[in-house]
N, C-alpha and C. Protein backbone atom coordinates (compact mmCIF):
# COMPACT_ATOMS: atom_id res chain seq x y z
N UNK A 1 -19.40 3.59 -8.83
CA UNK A 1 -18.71 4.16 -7.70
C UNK A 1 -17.34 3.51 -7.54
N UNK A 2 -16.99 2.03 -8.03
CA UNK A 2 -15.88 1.59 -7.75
C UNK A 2 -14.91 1.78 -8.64
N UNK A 3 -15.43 2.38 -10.07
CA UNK A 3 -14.88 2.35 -10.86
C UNK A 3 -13.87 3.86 -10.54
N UNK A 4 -14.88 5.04 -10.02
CA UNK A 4 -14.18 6.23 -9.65
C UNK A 4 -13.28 6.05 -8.70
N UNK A 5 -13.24 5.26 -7.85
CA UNK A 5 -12.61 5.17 -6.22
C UNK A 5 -11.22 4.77 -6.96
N UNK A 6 -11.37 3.55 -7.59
CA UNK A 6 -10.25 2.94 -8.82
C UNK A 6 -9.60 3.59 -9.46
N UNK A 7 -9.92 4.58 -10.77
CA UNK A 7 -8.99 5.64 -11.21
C UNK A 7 -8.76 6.74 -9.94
N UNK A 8 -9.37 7.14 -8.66
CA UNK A 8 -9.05 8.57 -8.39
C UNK A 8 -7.74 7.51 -7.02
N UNK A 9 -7.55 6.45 -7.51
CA UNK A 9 -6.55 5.76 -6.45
C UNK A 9 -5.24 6.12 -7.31
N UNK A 10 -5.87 5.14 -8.62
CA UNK A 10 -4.42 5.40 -9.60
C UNK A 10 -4.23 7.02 -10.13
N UNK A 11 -4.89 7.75 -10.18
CA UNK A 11 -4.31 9.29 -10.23
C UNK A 11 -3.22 9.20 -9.21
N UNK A 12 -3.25 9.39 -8.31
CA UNK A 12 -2.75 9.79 -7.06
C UNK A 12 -1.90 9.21 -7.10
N UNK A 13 -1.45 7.42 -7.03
CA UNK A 13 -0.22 7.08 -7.35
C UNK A 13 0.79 7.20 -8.68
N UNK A 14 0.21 7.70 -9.97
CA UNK A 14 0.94 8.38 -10.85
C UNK A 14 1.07 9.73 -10.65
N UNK A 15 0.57 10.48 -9.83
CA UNK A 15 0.98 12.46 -9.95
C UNK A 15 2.33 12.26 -9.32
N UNK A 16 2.62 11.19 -8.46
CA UNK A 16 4.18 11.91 -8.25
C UNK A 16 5.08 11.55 -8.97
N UNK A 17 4.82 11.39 -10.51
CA UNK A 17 6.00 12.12 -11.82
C UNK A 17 5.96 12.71 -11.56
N UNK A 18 4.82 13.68 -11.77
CA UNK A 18 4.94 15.47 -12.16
C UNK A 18 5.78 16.04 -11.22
N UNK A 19 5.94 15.67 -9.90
CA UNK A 19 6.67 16.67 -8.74
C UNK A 19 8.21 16.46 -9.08
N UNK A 20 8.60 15.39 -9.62
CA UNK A 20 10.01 15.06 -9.90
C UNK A 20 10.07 15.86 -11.37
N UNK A 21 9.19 15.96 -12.02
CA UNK A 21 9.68 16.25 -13.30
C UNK A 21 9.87 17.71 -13.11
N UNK A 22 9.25 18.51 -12.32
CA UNK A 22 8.86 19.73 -12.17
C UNK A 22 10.59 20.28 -11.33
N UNK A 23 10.46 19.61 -10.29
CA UNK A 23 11.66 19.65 -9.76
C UNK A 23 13.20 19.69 -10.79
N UNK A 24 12.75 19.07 -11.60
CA UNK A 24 14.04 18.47 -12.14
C UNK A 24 14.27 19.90 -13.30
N UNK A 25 12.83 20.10 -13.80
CA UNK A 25 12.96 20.87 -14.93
C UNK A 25 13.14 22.11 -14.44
N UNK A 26 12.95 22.50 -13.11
CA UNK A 26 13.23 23.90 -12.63
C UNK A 26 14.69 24.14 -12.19
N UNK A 27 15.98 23.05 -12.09
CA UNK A 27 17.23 23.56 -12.61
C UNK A 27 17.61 23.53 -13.45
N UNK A 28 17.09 23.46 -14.80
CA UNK A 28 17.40 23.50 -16.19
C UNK A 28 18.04 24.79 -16.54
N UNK A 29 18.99 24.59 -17.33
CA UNK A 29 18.95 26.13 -17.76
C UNK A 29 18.39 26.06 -19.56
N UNK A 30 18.54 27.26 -20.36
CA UNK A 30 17.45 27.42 -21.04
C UNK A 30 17.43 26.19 -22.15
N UNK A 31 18.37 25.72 -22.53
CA UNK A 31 18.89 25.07 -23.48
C UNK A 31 18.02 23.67 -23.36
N UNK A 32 18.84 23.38 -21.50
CA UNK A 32 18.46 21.43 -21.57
C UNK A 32 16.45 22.01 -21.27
N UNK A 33 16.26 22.78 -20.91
CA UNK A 33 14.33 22.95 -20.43
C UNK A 33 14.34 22.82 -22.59
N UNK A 34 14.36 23.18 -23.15
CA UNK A 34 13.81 23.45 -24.31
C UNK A 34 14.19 21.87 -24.88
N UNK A 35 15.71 21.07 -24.70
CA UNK A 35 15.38 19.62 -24.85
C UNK A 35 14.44 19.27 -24.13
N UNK A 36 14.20 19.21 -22.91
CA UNK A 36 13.52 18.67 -22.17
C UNK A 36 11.39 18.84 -22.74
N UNK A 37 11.37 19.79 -23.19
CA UNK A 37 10.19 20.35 -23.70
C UNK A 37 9.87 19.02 -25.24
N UNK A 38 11.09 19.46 -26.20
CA UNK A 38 11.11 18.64 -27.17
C UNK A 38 11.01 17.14 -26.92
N UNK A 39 11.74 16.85 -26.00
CA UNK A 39 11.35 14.98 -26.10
C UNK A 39 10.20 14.91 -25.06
N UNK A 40 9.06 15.92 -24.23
CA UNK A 40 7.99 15.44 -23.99
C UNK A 40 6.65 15.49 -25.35
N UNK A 41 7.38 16.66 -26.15
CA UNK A 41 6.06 16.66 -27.39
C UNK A 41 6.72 15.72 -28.19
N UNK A 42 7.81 15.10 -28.48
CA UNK A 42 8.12 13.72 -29.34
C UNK A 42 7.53 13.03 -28.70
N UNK A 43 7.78 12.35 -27.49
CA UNK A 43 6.67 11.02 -27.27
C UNK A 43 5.56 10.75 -26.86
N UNK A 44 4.94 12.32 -26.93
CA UNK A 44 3.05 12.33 -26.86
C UNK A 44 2.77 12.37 -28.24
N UNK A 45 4.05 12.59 -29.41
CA UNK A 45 3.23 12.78 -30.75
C UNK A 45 2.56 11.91 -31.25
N UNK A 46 3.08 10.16 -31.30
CA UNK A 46 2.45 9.35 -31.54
C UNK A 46 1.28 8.78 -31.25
N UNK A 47 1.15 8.86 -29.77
CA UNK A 47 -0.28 8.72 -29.24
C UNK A 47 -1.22 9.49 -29.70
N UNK A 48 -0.66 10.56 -29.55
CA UNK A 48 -2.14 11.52 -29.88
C UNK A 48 -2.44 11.23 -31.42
N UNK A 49 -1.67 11.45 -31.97
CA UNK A 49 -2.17 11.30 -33.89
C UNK A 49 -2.58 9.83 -33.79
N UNK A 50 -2.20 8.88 -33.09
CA UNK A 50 -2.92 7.45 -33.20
C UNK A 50 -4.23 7.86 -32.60
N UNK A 51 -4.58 8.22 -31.28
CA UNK A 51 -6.05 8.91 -31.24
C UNK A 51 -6.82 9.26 -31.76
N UNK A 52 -6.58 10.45 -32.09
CA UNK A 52 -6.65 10.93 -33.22
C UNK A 52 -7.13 10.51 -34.35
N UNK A 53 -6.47 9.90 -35.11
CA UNK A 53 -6.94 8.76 -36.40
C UNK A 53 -8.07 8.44 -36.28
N UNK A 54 -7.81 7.40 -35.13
CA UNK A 54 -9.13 6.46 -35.00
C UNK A 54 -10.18 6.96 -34.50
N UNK A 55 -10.57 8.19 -33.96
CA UNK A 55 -11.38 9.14 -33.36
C UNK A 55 -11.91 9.67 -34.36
N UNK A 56 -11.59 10.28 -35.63
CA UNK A 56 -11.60 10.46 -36.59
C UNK A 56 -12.36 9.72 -37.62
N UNK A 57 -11.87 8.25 -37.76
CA UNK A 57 -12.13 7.20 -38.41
C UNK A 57 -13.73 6.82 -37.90
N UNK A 58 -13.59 6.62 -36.69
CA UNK A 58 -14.44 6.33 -35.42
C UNK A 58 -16.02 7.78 -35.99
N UNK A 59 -15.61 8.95 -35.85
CA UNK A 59 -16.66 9.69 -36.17
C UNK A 59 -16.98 9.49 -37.78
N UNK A 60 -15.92 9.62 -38.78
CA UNK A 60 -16.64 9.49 -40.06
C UNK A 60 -17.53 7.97 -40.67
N UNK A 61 -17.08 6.87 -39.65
CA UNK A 61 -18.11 5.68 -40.05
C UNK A 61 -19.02 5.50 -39.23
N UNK A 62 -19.50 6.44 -37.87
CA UNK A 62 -20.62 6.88 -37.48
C UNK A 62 -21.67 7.72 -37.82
N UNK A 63 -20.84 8.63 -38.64
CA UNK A 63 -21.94 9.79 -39.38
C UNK A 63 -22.22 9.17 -40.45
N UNK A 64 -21.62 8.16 -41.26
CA UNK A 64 -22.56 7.70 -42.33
C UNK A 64 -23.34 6.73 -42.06
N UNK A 65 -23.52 6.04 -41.17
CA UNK A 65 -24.47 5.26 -41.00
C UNK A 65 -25.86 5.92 -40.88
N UNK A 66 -27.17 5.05 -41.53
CA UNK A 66 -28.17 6.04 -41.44
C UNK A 66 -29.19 4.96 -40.55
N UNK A 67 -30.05 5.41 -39.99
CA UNK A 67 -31.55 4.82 -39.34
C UNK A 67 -32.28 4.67 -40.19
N UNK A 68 -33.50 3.49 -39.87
CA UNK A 68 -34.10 2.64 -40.84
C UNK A 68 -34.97 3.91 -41.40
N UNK A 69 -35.11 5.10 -41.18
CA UNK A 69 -36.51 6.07 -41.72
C UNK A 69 -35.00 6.40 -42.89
N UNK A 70 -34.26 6.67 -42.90
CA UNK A 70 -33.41 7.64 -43.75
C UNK A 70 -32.84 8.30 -43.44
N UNK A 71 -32.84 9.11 -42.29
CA UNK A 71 -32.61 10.56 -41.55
C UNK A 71 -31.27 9.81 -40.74
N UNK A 72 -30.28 10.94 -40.41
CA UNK A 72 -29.01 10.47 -40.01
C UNK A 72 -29.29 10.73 -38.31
């Protein structure tokens, strides 16, 4: 229970990016919104493919491990 009370505190004090970003990106005209688009998928690219990876990595040296009968 404290653990939820804990993240649903810190949600709430990080959502107000989004209202500034939203704000900001709704006087864009088409050009700077489409930069603006590009450098948010540049600096989620790294995270996610690092995720990714190891999520990856993470499932294929779980599925080969087997239980003492044989059966996966």
């Amino acid at each position: 229970m404290f653990v939820f009370l804990l993240l649903n505190l810190v949600q709430q004090a990080l959502a107000q990016g989004c209202s500034v970003c939203t704000k900001t990106a709704a006087g864009l005209d088409e050009k700077s919104a489409r930069g603006l688009n590009g450098g948010i998928i540049y600096l989620a690219f790294l995270p996610l493919v690092l995720m990714g990876t190891i999520g990856f990595l993470w499932y294929r040296h779980n599925r080969n491990i087997q239980t003492p009968g044989g059966e996966l």
